[in-house]
C-alpha atoms as a PDB file:
ATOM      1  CA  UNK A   1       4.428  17.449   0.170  1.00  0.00           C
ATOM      2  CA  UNK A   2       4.237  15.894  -2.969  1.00  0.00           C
ATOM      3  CA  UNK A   3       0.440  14.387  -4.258  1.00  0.00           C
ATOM      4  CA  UNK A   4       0.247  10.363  -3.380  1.00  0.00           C
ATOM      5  CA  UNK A   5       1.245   8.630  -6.606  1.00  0.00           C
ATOM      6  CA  UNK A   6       0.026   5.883  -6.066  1.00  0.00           C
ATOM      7  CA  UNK A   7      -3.361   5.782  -5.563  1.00  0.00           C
ATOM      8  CA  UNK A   8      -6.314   6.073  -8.592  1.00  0.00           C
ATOM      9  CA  UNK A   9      -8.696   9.031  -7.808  1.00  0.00           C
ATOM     10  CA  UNK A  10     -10.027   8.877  -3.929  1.00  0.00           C
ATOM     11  CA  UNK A  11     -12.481  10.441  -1.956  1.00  0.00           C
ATOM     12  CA  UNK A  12     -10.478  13.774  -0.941  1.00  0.00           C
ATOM     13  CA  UNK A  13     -12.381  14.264   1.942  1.00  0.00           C
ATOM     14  CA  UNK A  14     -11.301  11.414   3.509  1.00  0.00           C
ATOM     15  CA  UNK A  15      -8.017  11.642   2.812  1.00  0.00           C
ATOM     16  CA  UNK A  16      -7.784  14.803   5.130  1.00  0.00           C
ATOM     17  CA  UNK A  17      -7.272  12.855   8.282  1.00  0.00           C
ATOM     18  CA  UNK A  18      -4.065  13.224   9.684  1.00  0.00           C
ATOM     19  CA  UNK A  19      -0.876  11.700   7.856  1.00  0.00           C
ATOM     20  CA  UNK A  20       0.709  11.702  11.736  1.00  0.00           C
ATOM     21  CA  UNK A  21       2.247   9.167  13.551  1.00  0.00           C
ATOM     22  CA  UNK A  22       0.058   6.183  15.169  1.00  0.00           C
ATOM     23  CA  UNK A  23       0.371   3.865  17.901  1.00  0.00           C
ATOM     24  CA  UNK A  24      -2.170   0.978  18.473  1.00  0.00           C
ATOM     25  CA  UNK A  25      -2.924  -1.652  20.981  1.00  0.00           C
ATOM     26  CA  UNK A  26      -4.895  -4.574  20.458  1.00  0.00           C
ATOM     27  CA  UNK A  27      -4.345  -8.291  21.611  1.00  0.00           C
ATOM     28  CA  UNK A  28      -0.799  -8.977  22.004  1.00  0.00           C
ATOM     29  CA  UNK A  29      -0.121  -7.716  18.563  1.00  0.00           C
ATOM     30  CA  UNK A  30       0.853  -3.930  18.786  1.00  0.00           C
ATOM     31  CA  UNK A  31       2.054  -1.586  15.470  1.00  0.00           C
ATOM     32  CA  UNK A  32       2.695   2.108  14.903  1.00  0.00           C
ATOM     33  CA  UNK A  33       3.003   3.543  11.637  1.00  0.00           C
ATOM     34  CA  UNK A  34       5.241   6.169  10.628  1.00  0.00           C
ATOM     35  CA  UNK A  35       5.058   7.964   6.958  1.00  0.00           C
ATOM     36  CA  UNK A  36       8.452   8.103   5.202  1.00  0.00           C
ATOM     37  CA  UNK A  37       9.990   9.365   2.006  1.00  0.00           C
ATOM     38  CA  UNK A  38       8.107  12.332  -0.079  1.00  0.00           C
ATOM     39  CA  UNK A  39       5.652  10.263  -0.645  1.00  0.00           C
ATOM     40  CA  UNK A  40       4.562   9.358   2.871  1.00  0.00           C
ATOM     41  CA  UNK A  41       4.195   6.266   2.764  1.00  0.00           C
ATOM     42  CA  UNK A  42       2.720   4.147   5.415  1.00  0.00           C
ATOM     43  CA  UNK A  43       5.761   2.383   7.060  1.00  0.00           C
ATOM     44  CA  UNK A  44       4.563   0.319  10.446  1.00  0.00           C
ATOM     45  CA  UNK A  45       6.602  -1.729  13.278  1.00  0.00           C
ATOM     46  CA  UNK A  46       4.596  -4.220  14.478  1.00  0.00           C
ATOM     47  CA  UNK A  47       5.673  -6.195  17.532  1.00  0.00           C
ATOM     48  CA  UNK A  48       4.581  -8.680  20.108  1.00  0.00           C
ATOM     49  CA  UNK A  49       3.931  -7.401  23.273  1.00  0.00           C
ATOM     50  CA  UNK A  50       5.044 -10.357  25.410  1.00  0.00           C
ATOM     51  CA  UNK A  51       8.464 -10.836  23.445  1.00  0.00           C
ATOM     52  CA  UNK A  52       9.020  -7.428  22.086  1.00  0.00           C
ATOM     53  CA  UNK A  53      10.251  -9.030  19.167  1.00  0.00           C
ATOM     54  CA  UNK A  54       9.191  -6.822  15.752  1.00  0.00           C
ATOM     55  CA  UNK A  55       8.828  -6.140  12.199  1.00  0.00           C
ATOM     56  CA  UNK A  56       9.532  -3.314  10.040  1.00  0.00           C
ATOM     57  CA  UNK A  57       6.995  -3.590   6.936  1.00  0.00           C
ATOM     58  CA  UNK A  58       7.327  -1.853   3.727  1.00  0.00           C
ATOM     59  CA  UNK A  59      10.876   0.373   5.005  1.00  0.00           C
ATOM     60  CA  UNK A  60      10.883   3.045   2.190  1.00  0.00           C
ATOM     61  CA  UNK A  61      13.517   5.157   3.415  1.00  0.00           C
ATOM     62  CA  UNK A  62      13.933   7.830   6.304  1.00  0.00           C
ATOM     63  CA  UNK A  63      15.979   4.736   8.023  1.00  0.00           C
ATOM     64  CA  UNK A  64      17.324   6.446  11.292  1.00  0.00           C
ATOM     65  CA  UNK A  65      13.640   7.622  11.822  1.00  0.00           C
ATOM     66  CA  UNK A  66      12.677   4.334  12.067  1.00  0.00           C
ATOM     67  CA  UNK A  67      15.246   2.735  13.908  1.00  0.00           C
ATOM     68  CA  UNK A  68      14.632   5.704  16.595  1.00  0.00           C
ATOM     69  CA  UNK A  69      11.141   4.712  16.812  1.00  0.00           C
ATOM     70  CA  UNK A  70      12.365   1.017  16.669  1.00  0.00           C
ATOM     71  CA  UNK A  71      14.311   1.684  20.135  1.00  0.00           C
ATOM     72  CA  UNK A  72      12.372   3.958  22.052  1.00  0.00           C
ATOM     73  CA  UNK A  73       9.887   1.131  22.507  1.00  0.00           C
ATOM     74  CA  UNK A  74      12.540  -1.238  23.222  1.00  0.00           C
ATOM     75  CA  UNK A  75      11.855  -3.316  20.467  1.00  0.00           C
ATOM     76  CA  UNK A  76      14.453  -6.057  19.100  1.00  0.00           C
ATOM     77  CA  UNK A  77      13.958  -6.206  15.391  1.00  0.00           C
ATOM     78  CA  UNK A  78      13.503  -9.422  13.433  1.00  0.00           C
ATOM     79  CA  UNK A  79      12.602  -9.124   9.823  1.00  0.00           C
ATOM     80  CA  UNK A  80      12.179  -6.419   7.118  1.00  0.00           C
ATOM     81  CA  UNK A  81       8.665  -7.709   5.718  1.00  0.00           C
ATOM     82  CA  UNK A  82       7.563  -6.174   2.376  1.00  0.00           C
ATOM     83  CA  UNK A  83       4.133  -6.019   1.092  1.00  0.00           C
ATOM     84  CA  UNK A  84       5.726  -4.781  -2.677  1.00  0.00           C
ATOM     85  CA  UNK A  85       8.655  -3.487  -4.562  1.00  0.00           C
ATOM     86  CA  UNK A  86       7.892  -0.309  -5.570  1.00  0.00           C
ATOM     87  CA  UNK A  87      10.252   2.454  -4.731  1.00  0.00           C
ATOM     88  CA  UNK A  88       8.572   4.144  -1.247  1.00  0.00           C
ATOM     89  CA  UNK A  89       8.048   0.961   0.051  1.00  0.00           C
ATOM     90  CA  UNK A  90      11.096  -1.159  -0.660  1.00  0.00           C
ATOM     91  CA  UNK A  91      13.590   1.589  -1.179  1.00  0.00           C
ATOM     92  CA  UNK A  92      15.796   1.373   2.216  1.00  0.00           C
ATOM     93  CA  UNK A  93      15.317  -2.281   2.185  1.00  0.00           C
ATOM     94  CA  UNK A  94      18.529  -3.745   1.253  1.00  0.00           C
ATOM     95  CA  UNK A  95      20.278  -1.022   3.700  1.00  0.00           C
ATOM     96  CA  UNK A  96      18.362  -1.959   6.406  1.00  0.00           C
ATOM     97  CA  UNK A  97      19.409  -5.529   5.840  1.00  0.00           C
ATOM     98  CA  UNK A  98      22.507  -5.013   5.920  1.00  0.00           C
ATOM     99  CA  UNK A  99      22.666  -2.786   8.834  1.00  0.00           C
ATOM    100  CA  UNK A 100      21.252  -4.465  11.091  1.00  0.00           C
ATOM    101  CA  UNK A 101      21.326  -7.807   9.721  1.00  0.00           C
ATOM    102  CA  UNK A 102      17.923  -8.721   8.976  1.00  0.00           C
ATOM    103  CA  UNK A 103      16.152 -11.196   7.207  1.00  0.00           C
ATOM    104  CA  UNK A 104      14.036  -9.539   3.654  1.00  0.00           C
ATOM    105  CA  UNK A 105      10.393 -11.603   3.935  1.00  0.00           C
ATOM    106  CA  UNK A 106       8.584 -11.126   0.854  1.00  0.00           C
ATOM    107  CA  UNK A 107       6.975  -9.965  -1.480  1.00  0.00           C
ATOM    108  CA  UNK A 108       5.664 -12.475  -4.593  1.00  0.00           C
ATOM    109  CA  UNK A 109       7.758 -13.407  -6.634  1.00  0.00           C
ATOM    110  CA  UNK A 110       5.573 -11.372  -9.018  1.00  0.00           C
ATOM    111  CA  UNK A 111       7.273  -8.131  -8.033  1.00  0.00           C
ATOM    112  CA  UNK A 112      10.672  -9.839  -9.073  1.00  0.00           C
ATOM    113  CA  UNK A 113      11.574  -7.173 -12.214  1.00  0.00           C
ATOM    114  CA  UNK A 114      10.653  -4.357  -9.734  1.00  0.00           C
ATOM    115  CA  UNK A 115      13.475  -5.453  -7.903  1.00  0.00           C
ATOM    116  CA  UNK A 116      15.541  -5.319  -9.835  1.00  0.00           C
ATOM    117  CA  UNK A 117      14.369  -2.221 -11.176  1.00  0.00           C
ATOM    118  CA  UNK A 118      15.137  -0.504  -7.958  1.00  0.00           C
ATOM    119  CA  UNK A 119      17.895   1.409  -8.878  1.00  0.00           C
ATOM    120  CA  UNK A 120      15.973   2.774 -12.141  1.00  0.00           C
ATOM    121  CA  UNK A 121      13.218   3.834  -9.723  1.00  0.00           C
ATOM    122  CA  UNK A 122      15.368   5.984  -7.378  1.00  0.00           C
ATOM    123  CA  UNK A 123      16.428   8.096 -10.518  1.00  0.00           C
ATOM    124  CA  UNK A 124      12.738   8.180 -12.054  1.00  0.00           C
ATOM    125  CA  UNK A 125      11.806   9.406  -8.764  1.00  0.00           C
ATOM    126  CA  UNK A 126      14.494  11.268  -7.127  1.00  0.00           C
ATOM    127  CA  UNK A 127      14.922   9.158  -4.219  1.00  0.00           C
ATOM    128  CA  UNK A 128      18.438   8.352  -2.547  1.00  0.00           C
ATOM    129  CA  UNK A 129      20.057   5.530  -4.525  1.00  0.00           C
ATOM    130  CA  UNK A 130      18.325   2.062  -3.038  1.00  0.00           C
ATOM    131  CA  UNK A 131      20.994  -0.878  -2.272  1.00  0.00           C
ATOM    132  CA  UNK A 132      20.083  -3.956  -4.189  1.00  0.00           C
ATOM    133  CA  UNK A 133      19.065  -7.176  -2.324  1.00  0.00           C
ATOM    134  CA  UNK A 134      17.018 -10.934  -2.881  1.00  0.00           C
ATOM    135  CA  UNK A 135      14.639 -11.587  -0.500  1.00  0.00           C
ATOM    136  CA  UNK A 136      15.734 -14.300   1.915  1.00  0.00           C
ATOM    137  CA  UNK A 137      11.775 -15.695   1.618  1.00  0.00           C
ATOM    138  CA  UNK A 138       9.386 -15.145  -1.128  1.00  0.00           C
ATOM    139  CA  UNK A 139       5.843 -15.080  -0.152  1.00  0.00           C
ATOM    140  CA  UNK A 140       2.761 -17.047  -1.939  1.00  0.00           C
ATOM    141  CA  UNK A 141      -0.886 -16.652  -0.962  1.00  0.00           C
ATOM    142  CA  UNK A 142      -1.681 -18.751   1.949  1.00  0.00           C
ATOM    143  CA  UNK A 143       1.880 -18.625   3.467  1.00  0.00           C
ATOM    144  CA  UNK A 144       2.449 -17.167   7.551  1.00  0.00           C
ATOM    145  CA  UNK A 145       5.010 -14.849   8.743  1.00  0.00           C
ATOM    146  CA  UNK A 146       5.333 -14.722  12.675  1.00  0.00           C
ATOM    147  CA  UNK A 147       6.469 -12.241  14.765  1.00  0.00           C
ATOM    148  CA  UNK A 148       6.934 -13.879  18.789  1.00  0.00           C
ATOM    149  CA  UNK A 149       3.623 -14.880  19.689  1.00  0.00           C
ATOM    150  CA  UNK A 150       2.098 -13.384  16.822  1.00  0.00           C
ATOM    151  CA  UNK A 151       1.407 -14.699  13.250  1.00  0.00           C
ATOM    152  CA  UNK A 152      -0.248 -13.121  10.248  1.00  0.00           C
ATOM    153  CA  UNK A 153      -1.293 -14.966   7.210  1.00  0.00           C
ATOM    154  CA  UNK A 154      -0.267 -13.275   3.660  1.00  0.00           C
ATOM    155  CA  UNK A 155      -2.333 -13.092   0.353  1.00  0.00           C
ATOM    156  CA  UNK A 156      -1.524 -12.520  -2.802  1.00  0.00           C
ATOM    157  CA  UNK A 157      -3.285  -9.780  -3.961  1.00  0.00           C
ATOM    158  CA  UNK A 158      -1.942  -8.848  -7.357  1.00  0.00           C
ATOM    159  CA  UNK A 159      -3.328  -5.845  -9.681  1.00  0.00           C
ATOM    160  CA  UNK A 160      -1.031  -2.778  -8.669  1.00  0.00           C
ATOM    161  CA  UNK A 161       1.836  -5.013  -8.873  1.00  0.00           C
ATOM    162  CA  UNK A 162       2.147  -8.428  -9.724  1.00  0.00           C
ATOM    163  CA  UNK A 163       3.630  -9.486  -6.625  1.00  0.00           C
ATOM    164  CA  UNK A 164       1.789  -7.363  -4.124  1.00  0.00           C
ATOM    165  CA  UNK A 165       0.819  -8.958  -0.983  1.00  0.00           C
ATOM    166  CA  UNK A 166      -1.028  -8.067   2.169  1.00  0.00           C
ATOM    167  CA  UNK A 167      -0.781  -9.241   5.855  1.00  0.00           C
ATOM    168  CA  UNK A 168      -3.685  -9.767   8.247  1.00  0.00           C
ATOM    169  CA  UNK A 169      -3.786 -10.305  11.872  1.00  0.00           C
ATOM    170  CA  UNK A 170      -7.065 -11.988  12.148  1.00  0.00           C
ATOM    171  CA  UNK A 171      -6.794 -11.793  16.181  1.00  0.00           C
ATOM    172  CA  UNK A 172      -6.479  -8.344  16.221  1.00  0.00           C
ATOM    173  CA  UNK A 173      -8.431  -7.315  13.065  1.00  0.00           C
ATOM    174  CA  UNK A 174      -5.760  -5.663  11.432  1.00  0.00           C
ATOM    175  CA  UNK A 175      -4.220  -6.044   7.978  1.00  0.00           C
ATOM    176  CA  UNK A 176      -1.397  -3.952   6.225  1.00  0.00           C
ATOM    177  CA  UNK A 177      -2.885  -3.975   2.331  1.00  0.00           C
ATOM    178  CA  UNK A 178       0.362  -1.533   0.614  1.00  0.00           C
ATOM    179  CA  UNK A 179      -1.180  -0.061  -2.193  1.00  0.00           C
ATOM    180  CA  UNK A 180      -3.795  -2.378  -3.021  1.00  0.00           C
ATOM    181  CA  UNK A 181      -6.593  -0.648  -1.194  1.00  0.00           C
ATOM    182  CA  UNK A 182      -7.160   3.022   0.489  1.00  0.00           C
ATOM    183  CA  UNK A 183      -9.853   4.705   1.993  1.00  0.00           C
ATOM    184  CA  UNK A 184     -11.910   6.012  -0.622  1.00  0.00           C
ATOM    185  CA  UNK A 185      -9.657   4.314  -3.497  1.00  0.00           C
ATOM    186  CA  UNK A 186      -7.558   1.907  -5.078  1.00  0.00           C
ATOM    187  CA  UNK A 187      -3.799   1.728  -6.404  1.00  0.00           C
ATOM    188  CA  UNK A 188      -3.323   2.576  -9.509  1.00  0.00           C
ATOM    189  CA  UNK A 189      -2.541  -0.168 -12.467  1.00  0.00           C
ATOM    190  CA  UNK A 190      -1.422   1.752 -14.972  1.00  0.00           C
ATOM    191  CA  UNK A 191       2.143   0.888 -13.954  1.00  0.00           C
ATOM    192  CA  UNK A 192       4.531  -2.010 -15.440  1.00  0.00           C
ATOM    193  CA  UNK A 193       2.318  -5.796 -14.859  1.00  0.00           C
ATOM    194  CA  UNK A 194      -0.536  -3.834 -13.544  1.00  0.00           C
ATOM    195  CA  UNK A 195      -3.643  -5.230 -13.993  1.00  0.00           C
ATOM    196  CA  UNK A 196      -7.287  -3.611 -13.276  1.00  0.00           C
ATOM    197  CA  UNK A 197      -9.718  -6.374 -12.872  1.00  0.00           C
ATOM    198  CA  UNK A 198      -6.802  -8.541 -10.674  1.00  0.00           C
ATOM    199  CA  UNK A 199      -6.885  -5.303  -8.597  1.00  0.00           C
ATOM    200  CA  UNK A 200     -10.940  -5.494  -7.926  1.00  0.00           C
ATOM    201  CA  UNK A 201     -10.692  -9.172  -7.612  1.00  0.00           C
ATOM    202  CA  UNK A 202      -7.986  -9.454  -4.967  1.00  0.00           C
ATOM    203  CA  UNK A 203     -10.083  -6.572  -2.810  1.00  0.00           C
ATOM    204  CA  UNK A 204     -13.706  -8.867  -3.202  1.00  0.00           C
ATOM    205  CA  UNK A 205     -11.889 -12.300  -3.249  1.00  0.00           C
ATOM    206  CA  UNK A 206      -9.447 -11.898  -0.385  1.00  0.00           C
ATOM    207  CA  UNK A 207      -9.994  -8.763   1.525  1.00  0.00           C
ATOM    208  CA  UNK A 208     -13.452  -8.651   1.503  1.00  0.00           C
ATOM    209  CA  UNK A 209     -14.024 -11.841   3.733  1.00  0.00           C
ATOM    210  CA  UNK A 210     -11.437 -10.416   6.554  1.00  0.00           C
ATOM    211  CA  UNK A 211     -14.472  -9.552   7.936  1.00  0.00           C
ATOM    212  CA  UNK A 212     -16.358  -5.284   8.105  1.00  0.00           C
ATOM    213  CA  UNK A 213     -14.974  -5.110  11.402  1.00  0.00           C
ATOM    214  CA  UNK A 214     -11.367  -5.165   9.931  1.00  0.00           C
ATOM    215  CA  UNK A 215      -9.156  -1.832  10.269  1.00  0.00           C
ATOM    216  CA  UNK A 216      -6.623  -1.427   6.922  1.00  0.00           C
ATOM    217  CA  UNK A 217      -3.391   0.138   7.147  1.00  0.00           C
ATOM    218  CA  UNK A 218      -3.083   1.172   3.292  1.00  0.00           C
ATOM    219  CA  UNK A 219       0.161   2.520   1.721  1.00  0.00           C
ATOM    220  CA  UNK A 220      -0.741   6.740   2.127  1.00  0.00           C
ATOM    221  CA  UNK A 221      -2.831   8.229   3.684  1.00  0.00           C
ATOM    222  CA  UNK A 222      -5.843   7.524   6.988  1.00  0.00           C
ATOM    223  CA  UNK A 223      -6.646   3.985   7.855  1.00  0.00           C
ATOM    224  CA  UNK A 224     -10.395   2.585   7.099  1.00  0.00           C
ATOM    225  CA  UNK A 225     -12.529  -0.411   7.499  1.00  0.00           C
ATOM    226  CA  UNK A 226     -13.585  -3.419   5.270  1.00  0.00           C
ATOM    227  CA  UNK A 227     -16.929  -2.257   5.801  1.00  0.00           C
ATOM    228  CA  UNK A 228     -16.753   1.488   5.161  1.00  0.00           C
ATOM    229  CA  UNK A 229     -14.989   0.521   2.210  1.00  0.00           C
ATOM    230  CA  UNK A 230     -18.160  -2.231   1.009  1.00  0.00           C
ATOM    231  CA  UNK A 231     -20.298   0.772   1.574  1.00  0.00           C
ATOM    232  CA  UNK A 232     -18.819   3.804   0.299  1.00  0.00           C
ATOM    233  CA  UNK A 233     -15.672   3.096  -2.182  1.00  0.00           C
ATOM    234  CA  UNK A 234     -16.441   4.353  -5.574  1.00  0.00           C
ATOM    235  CA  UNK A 235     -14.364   1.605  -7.045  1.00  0.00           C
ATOM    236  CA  UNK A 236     -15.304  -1.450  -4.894  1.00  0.00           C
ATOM    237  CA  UNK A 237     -18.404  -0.876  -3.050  1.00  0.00           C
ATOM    238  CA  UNK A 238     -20.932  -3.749  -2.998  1.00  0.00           C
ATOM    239  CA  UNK A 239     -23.662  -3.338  -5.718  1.00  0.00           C
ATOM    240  CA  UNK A 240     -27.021  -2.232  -4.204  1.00  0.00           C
END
């Protein structure tokens, strides 16, 4: 397996939990994430339990792993929902679009360029070529997606990538963050339009009040809490 590229230096102890497969249940709102690509990156269907109506967020690649998982819970897929543009995460986007004719929700229009530099990425980083697309909806802070019963408010948390954004189920205390947080680290900014101090700002300004209780579902690797994160992070944890 190749390292994570993605994150800054993290806590490697607690990136030994298990990479595996994940399937949660809280609420009405259900998800299970499945790593993809080289990279394993965090890809997640979410779904409504009472419709069965579902996401796919962030599809990097591995695309008939995910539409196996897709129908062995008897999900109907909506929406291809994307939390940024980088390679892992938006790389089978456009063929999954087209496939299976889905709508392309997000990210910022921030993350524009990296769309378009798409193609460029798949060479840089040996991944299968990635068909091009537009987004059928951009996302800005504030904005809602909804899946059935279910709807999850976006912010804009910028600093790994201009555009990046983040979804949080308040009612069931989840939110998918991309690369913009991890347990034990951060995403890296040393990338095209990334910015350091946006980075640390998005996490205080707009993660941070989701509340300790709050479980993340970064990018790579385990999932964490706000609050271990406020405690322990080297890179954001609350001043003492």
């Amino acid at each position: 397996m190749k390292s994570l590229p993605l994150l800054v230096k993290a806590d490697t102890k607690r990136l030994k939990a298990t990479l595996g497969c994940q399937n949660h249940n809280r609420v009405m709102f259900q998800y299970f994430t499945l790593p993809v690509t080289p990279f394993q990156q965090n890809c997640s269907i979410v779904w409504c339990d009472v419709t069965k109506e579902a996401a796919v967020v962030d599809p990097g690649g591995e695309l008939p792993r995910l539409m196996a998982a897709v129908q062995q819970r008897g999900l109907n897929l909506k929406a291809i929902w994307l939390t940024h543009a980088h390679i892992d995460h938006a790389g089978g986007a456009g063929q999954l679009a087209r496939e299976q004719g889905l709508p392309i929700i997000g990210p910022h229009p921030g993350d524009q360029f990296w769309i378009d530099g798409l193609a460029q990425q798949s060479a840089m980083f040996g991944f299968p070529p990635s068909e091009a697309f537009s987004p059928d909806r951009w996302l800005q802070d504030g904005d809602a997606v909804r899946i059935g019963h279910e709807t999850l408010e976006v912010r804009h948390c910028p600093g790994h990538t201009p555009g990046h954004v983040v979804f949080h189920s308040a009612s069931a205390q989840r939110v998918f963050v991309g690369d913009v947080l991890f347990a034990g680290g951060i995403g890296r900014t040393d990338f095209p339009g990334g910015n350091y101090q946006q980075l640390l700002d998005a996490i205080r300004q707009r993660l941070w009040p989701m509340g300790d209780e709050t479980v993340f579902i970064p990018g790579h690797g385990p999932e964490s809490s706000i609050g271990n994160e406020r405690r322990s992070n080297p890179y954001v944890a609350d001043r003492r």
